[in-house]
N, C-alpha and C. Protein backbone atom coordinates (compact mmCIF):
# COMPACT_ATOMS: atom_id res chain seq x y z
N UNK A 1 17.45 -12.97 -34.56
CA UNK A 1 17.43 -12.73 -33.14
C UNK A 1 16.72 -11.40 -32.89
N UNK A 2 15.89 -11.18 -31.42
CA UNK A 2 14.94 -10.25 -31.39
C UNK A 2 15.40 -10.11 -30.09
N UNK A 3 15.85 -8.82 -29.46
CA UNK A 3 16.15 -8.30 -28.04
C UNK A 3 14.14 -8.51 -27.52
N UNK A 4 14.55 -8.40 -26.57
CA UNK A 4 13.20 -8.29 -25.52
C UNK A 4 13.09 -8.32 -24.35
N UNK A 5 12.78 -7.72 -23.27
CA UNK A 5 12.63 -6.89 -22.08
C UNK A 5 11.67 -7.97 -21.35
N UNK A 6 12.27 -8.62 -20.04
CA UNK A 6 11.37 -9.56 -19.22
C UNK A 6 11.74 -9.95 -17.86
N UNK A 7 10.76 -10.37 -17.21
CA UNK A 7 10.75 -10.92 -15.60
C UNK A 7 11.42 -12.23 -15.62
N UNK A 8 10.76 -12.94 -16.99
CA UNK A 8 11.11 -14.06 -16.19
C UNK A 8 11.78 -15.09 -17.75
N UNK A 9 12.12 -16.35 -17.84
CA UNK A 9 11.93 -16.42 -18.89
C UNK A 9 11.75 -18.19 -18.57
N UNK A 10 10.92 -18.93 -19.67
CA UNK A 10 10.58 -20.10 -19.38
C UNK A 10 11.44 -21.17 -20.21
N UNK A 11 12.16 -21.84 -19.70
CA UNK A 11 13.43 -22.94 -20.75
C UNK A 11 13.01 -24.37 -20.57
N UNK A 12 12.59 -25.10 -21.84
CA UNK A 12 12.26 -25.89 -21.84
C UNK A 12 13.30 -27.21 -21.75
N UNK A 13 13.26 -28.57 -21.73
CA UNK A 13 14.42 -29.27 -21.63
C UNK A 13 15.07 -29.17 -22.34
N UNK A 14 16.52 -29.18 -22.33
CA UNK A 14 17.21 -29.33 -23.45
C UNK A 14 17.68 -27.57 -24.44
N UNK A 15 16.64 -26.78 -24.28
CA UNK A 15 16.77 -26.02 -24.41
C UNK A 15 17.70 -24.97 -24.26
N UNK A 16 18.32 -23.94 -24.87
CA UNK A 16 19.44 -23.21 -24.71
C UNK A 16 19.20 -21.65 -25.09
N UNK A 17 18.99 -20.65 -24.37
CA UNK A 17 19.49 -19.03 -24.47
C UNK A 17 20.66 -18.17 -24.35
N UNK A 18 20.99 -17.85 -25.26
CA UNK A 18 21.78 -16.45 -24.52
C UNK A 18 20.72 -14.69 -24.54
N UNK A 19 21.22 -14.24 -22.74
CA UNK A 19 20.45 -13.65 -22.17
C UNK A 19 21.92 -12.77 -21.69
N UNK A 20 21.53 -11.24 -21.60
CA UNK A 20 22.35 -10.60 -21.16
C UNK A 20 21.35 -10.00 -20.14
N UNK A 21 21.73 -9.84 -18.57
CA UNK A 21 21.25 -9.12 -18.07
C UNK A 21 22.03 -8.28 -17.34
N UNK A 22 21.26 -7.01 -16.76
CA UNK A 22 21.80 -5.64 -16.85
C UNK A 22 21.06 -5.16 -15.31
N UNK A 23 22.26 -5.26 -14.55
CA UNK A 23 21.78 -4.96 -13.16
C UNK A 23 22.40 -3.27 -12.18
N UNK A 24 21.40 -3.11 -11.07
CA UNK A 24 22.29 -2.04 -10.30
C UNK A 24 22.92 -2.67 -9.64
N UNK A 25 23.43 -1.57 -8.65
CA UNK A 25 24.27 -2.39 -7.14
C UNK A 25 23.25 -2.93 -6.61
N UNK A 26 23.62 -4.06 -5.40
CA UNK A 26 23.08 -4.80 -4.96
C UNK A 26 23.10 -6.26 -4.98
N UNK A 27 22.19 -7.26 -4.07
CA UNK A 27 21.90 -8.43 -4.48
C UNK A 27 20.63 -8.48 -4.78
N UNK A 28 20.51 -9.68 -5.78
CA UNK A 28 19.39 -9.98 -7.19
C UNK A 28 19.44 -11.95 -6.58
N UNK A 29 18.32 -12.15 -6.43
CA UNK A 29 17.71 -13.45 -6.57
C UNK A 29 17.48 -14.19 -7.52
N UNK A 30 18.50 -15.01 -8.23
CA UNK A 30 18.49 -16.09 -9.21
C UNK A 30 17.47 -17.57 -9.33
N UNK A 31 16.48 -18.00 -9.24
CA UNK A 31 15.77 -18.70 -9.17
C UNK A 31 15.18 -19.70 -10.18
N UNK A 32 15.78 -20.97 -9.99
CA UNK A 32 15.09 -22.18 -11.32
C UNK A 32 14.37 -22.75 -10.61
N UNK A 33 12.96 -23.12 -11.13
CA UNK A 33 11.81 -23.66 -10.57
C UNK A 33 11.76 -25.05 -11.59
N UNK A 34 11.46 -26.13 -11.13
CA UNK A 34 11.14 -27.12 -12.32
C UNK A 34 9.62 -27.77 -12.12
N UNK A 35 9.10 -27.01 -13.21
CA UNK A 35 7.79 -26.90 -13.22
C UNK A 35 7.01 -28.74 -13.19
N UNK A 36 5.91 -28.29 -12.15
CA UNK A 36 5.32 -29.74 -12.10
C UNK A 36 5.85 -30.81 -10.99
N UNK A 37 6.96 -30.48 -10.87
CA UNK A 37 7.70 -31.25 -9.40
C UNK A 37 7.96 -30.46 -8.12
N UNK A 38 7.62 -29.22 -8.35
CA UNK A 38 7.96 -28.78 -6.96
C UNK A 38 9.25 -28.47 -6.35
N UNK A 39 9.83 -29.17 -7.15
CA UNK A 39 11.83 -28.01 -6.42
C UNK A 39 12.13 -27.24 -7.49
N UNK A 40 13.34 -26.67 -6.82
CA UNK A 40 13.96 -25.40 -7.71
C UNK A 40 15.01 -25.23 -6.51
N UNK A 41 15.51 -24.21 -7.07
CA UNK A 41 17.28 -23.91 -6.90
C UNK A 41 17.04 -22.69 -6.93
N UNK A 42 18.24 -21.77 -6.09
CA UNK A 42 18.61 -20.75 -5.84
C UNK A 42 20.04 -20.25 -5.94
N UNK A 43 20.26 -19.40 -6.37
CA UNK A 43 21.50 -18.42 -6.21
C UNK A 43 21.27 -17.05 -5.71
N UNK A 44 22.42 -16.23 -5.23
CA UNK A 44 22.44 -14.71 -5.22
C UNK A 44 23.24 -14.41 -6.53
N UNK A 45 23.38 -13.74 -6.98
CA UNK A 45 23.87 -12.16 -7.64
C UNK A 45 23.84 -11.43 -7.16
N UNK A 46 25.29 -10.68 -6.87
CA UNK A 46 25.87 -9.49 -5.69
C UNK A 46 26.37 -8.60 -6.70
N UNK A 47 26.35 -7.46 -6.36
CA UNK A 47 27.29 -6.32 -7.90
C UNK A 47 27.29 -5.27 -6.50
N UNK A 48 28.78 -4.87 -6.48
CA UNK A 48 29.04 -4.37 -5.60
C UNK A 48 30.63 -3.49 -5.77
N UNK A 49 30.54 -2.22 -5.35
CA UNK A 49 31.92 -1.58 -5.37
C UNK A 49 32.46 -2.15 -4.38
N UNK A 50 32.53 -3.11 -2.88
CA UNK A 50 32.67 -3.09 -2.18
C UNK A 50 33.49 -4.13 -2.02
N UNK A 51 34.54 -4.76 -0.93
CA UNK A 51 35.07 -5.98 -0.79
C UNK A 51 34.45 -7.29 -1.29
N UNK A 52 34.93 -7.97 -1.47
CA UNK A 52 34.31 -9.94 -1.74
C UNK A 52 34.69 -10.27 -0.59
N UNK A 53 33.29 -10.66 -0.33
CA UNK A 53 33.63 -11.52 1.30
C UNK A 53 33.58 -12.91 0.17
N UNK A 54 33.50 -13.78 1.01
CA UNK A 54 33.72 -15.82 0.91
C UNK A 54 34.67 -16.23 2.47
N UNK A 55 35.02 -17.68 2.13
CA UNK A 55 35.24 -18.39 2.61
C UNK A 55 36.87 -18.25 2.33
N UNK A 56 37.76 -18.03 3.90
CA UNK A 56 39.45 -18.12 3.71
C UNK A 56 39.93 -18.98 3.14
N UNK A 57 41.06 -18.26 2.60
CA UNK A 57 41.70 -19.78 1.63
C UNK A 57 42.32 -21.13 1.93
């Protein structure tokens, strides 16, 4: 195994990483694109001293 420093990283089918990433405060844009078809998916990543907002229980 070889650490390495990157933007982005490309996973092929089937395929499997472990990836540690290392963020500030803030929200960070999570993004899977599936290459050749045109959709992809989104998440946030929030890191925050601050309350958790969501949805009441």
């Amino acid at each position: 195994m070889q650490h390495a420093e990157t933007d982005a990283l490309l996973i092929g089918m089937g395929e499997r990483y472990d990836v540690l990433v290392t963020l500030k405060d803030g929200v960070f844009p999570l993004v899977a694109l599936a290459e050749g078809k045109g959709a992809l998916a989104c998440g946030l990543i929030r890191t925050s001293v601050g309350a958790q907002g969501g949805l009441a229980p």
